[in-house]
C-alpha atoms as a PDB file:
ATOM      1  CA  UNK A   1     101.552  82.554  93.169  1.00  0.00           C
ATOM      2  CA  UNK A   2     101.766  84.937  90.374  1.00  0.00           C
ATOM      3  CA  UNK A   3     104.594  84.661  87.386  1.00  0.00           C
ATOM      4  CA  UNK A   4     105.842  88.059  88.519  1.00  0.00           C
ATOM      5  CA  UNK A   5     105.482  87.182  92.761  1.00  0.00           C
ATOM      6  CA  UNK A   6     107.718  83.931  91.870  1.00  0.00           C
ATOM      7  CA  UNK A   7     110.551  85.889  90.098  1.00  0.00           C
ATOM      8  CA  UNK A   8     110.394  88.334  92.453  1.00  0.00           C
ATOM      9  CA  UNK A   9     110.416  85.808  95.165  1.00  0.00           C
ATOM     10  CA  UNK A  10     113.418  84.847  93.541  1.00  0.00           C
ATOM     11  CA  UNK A  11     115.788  87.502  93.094  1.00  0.00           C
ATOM     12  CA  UNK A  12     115.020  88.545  96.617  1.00  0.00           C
ATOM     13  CA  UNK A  13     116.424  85.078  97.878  1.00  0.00           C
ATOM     14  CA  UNK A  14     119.609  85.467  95.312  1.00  0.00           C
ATOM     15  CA  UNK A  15     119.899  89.099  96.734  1.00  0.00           C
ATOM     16  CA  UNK A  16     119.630  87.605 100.566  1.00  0.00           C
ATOM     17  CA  UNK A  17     122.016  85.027  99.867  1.00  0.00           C
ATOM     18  CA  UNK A  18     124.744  87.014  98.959  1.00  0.00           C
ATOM     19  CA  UNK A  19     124.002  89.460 101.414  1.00  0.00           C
ATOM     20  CA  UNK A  20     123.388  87.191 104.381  1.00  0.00           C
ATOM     21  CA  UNK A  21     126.553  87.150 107.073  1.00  0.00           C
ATOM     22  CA  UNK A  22     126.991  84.709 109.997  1.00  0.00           C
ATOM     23  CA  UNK A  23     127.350  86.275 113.366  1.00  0.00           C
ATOM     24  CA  UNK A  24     131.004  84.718 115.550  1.00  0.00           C
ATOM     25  CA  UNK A  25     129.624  84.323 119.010  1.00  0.00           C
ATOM     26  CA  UNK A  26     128.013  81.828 121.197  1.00  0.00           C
ATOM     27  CA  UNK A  27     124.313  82.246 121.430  1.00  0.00           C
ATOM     28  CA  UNK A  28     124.346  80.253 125.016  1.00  0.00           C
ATOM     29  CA  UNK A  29     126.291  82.682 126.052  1.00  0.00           C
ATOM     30  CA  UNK A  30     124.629  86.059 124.563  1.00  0.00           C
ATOM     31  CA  UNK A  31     121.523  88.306 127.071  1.00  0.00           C
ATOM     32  CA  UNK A  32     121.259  91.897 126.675  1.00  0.00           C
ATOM     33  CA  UNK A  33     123.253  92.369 130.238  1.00  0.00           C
ATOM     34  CA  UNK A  34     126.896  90.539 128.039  1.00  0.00           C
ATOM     35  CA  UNK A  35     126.048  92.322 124.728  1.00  0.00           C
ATOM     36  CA  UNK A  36     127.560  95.645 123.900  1.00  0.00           C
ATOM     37  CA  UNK A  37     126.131  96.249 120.074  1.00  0.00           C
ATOM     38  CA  UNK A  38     122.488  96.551 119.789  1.00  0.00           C
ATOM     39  CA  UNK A  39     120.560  96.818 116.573  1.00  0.00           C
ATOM     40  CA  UNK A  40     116.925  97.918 116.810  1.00  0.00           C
ATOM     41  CA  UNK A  41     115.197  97.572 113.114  1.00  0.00           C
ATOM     42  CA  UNK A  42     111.681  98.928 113.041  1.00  0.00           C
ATOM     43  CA  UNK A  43     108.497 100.012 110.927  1.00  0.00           C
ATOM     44  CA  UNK A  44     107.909 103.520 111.483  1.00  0.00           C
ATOM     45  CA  UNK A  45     104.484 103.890 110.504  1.00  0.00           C
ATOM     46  CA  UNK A  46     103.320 104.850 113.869  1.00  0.00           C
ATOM     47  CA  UNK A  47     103.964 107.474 115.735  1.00  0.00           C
ATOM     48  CA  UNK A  48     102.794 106.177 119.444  1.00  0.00           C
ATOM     49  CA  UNK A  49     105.010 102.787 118.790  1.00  0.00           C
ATOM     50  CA  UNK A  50     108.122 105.015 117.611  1.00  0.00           C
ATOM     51  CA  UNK A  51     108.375 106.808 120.150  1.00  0.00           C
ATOM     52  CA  UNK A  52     108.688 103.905 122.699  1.00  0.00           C
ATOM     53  CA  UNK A  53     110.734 102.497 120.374  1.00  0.00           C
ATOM     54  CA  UNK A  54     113.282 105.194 120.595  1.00  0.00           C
ATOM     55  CA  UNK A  55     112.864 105.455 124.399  1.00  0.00           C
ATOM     56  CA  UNK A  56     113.832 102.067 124.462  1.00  0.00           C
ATOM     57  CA  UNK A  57     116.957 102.602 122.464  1.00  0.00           C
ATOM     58  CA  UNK A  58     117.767 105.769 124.738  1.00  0.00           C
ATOM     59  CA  UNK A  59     117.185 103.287 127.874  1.00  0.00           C
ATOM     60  CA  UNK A  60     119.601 100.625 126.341  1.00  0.00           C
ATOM     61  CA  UNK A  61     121.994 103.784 125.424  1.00  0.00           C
ATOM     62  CA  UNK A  62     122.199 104.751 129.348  1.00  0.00           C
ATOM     63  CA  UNK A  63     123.091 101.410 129.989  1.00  0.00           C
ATOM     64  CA  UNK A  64     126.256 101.902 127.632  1.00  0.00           C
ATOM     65  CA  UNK A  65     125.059 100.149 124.750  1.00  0.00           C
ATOM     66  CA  UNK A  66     125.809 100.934 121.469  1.00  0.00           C
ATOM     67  CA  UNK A  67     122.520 101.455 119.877  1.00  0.00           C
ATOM     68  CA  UNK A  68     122.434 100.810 116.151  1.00  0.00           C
ATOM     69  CA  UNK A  69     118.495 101.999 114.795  1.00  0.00           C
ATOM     70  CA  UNK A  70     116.917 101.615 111.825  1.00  0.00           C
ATOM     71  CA  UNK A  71     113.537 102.486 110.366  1.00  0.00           C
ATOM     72  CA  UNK A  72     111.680 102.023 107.412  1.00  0.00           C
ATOM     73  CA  UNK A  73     109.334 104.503 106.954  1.00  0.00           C
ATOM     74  CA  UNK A  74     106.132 104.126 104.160  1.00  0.00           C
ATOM     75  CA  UNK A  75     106.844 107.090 101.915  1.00  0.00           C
ATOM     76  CA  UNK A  76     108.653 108.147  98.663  1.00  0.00           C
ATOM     77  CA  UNK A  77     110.781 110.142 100.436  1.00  0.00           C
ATOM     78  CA  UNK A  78     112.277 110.865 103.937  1.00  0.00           C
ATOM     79  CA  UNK A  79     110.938 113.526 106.371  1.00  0.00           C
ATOM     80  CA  UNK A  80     113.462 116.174 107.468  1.00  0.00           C
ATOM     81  CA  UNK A  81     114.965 115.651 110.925  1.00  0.00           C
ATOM     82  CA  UNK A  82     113.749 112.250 111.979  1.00  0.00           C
ATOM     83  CA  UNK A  83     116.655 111.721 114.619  1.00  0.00           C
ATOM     84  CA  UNK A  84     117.457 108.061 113.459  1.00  0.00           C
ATOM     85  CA  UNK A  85     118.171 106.281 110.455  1.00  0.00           C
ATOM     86  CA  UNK A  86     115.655 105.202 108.105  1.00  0.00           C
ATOM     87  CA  UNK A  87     115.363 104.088 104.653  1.00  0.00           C
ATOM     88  CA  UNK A  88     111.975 105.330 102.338  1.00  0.00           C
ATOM     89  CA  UNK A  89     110.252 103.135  99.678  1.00  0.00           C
ATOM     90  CA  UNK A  90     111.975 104.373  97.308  1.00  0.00           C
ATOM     91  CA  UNK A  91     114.532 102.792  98.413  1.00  0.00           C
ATOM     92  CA  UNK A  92     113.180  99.138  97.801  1.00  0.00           C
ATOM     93  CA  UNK A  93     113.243  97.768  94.477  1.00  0.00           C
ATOM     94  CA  UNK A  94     110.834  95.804  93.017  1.00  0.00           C
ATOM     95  CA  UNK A  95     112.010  92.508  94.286  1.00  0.00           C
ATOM     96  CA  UNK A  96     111.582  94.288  97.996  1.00  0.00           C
ATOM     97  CA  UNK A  97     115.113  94.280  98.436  1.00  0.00           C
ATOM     98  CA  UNK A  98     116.127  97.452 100.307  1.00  0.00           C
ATOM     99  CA  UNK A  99     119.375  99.118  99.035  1.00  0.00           C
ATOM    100  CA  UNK A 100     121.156 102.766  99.874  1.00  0.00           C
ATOM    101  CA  UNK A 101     123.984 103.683 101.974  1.00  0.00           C
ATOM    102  CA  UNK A 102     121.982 103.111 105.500  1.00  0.00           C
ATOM    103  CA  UNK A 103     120.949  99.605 104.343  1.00  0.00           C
ATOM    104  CA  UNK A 104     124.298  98.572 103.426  1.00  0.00           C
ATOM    105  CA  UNK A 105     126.495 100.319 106.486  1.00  0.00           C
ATOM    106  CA  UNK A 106     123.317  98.453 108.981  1.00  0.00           C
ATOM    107  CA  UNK A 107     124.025  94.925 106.747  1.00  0.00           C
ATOM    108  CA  UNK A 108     127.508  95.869 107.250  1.00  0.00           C
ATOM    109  CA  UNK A 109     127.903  95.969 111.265  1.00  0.00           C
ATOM    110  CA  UNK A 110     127.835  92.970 113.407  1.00  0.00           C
ATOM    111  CA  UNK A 111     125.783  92.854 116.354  1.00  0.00           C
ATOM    112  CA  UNK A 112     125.822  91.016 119.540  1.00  0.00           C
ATOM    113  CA  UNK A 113     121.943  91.398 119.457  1.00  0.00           C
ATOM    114  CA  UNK A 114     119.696  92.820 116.517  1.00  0.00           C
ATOM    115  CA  UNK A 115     116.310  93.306 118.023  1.00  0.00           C
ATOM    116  CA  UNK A 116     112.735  93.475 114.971  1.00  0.00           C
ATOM    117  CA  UNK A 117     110.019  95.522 116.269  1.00  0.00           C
ATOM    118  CA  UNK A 118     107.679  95.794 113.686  1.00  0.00           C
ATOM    119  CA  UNK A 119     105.036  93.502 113.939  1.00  0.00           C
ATOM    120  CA  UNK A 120     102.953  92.555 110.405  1.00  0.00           C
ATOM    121  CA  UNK A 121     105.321  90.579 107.511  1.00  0.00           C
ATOM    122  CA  UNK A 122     107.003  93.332 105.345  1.00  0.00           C
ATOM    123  CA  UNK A 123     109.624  91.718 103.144  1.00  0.00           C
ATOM    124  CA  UNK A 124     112.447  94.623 103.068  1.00  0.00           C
ATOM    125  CA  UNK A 125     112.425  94.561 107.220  1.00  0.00           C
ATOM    126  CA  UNK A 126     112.615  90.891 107.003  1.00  0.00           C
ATOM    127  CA  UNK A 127     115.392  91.045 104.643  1.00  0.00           C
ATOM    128  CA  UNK A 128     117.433  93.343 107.269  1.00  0.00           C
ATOM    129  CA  UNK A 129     116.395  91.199 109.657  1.00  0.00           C
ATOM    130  CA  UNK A 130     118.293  88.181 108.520  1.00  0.00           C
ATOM    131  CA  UNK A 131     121.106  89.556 106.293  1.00  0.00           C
ATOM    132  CA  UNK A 132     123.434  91.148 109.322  1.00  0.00           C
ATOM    133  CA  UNK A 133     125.548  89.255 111.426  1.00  0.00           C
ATOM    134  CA  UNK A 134     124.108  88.874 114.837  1.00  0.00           C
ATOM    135  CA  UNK A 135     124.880  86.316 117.650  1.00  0.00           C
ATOM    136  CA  UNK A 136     120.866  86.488 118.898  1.00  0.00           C
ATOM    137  CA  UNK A 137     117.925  87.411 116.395  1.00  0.00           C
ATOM    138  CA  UNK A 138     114.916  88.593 118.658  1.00  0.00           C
ATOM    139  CA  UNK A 139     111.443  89.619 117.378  1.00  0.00           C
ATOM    140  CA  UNK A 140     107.699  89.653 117.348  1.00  0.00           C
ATOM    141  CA  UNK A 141     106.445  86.477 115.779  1.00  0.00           C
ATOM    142  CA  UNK A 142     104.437  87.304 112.774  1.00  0.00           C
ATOM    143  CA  UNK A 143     103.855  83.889 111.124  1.00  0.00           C
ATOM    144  CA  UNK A 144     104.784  81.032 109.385  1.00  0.00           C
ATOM    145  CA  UNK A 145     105.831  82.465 106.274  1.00  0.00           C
ATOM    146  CA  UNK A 146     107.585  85.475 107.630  1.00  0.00           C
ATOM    147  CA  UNK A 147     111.467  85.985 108.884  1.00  0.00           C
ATOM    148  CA  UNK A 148     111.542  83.316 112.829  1.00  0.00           C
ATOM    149  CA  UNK A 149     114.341  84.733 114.989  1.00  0.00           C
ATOM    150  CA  UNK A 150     115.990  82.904 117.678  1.00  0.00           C
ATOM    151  CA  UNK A 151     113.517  84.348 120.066  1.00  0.00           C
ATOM    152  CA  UNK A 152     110.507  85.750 119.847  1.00  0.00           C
ATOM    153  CA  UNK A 153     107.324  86.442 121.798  1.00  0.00           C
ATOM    154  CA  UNK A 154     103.958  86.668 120.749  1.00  0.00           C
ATOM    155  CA  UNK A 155     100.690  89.038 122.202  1.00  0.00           C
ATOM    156  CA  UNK A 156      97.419  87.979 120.500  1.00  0.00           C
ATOM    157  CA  UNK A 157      95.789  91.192 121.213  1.00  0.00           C
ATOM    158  CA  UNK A 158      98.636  93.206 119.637  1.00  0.00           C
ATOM    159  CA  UNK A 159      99.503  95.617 122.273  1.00  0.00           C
ATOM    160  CA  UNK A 160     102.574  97.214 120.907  1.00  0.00           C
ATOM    161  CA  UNK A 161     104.146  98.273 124.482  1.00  0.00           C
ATOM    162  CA  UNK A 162     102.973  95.246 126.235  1.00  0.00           C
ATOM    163  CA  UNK A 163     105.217  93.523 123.679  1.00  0.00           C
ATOM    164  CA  UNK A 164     108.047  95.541 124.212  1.00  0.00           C
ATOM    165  CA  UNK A 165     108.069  94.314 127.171  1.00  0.00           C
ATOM    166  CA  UNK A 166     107.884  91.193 127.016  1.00  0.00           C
ATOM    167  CA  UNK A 167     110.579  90.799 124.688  1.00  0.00           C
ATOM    168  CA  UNK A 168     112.947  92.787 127.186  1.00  0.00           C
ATOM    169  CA  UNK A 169     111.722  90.572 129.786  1.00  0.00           C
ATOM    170  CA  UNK A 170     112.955  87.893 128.203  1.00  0.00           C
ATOM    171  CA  UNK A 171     115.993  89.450 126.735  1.00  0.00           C
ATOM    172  CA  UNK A 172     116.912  89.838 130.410  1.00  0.00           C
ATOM    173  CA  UNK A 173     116.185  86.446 131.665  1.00  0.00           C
ATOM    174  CA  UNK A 174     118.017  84.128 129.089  1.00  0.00           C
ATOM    175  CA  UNK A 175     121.193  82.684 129.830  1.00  0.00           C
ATOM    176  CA  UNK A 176     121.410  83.834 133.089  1.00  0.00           C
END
């Protein structure tokens, strides 16, 4: 590890420790059925996996959910009209700490569940992923070294919406 890669390493930790917020709720207790506030926090660098992404969110929506969705989205600056929240690189320092009035209103809310679907390690979505309050954590698992949520599932041959389901599946079948 690099000088620069530790003290980066470094402030992003400091930065995630003060903005990191403990969820009040029982986790025995939480399934998608009992929870009411959804986050969905995702890469949007592809356009087939976005848009089952935000079909999922409109699914969970027509269940009366109240869909909270994020996006980070790989350029300088944010395309017109996107339909959904997202934050640009620009908006992530050098220490890949994310920062801008989305980031901070998403940190902000609690959740009941806060659901990752991106799949590779990518610091600033990992740092969203734990700073929030959230009674259940769910994601793809991506690796030793990269943010572990309280459940995940994994698909070696990386098939984005065979995932997605999976992870629903199981969303629906705990603590039933």
């Amino acid at each position: 590890m690099s000088i620069l890669t530790t003290i980066q390493h470094t402030f992003y930790r400091q930065a995630l420790k003060s903005k990191r917020k403990t969820a009040i709720g029982d986790i025995s207790k939480m399934n998608i059925a009992a929870a009411k506030n959804i986050a969905i926090l995702f890469n949007a660098g592809n356009v087939d996996s976005n848009k089952i992404i935000l079909k999922y969110a409109e699914l969970l929506r027509s269940k009366g959910k109240n869909i909270t969705v994020l996006a980070y989205i790989d350029e300088p600056k944010l395309p017109e009209g996107l339909g959904f929240d997202a934050f640009s690189k620009k908006e992530v320092n050098w220490a890949h700490v994310p920062k801008g009035n989305v980031v901070e209103q998403f940190i902000g809310k609690e959740y009941d569940i806060l659901i990752c679907l991106y799949t590779d390690k990518h610091s600033a979505l990992d740092f969203l992923a734990e700073a929030p309050a959230a009674v259940l954590k769910a994601g793809f698992y991506k690796g030793e070294d990269s943010f572990q949520s309280d459940l995940m599932v994994h698909n070696k041959n990386g098939d984005f919406s065979k995932l997605l389901l999976q992870l629903d599946d199981a969303l629906n079948k705990i603590n039933k």
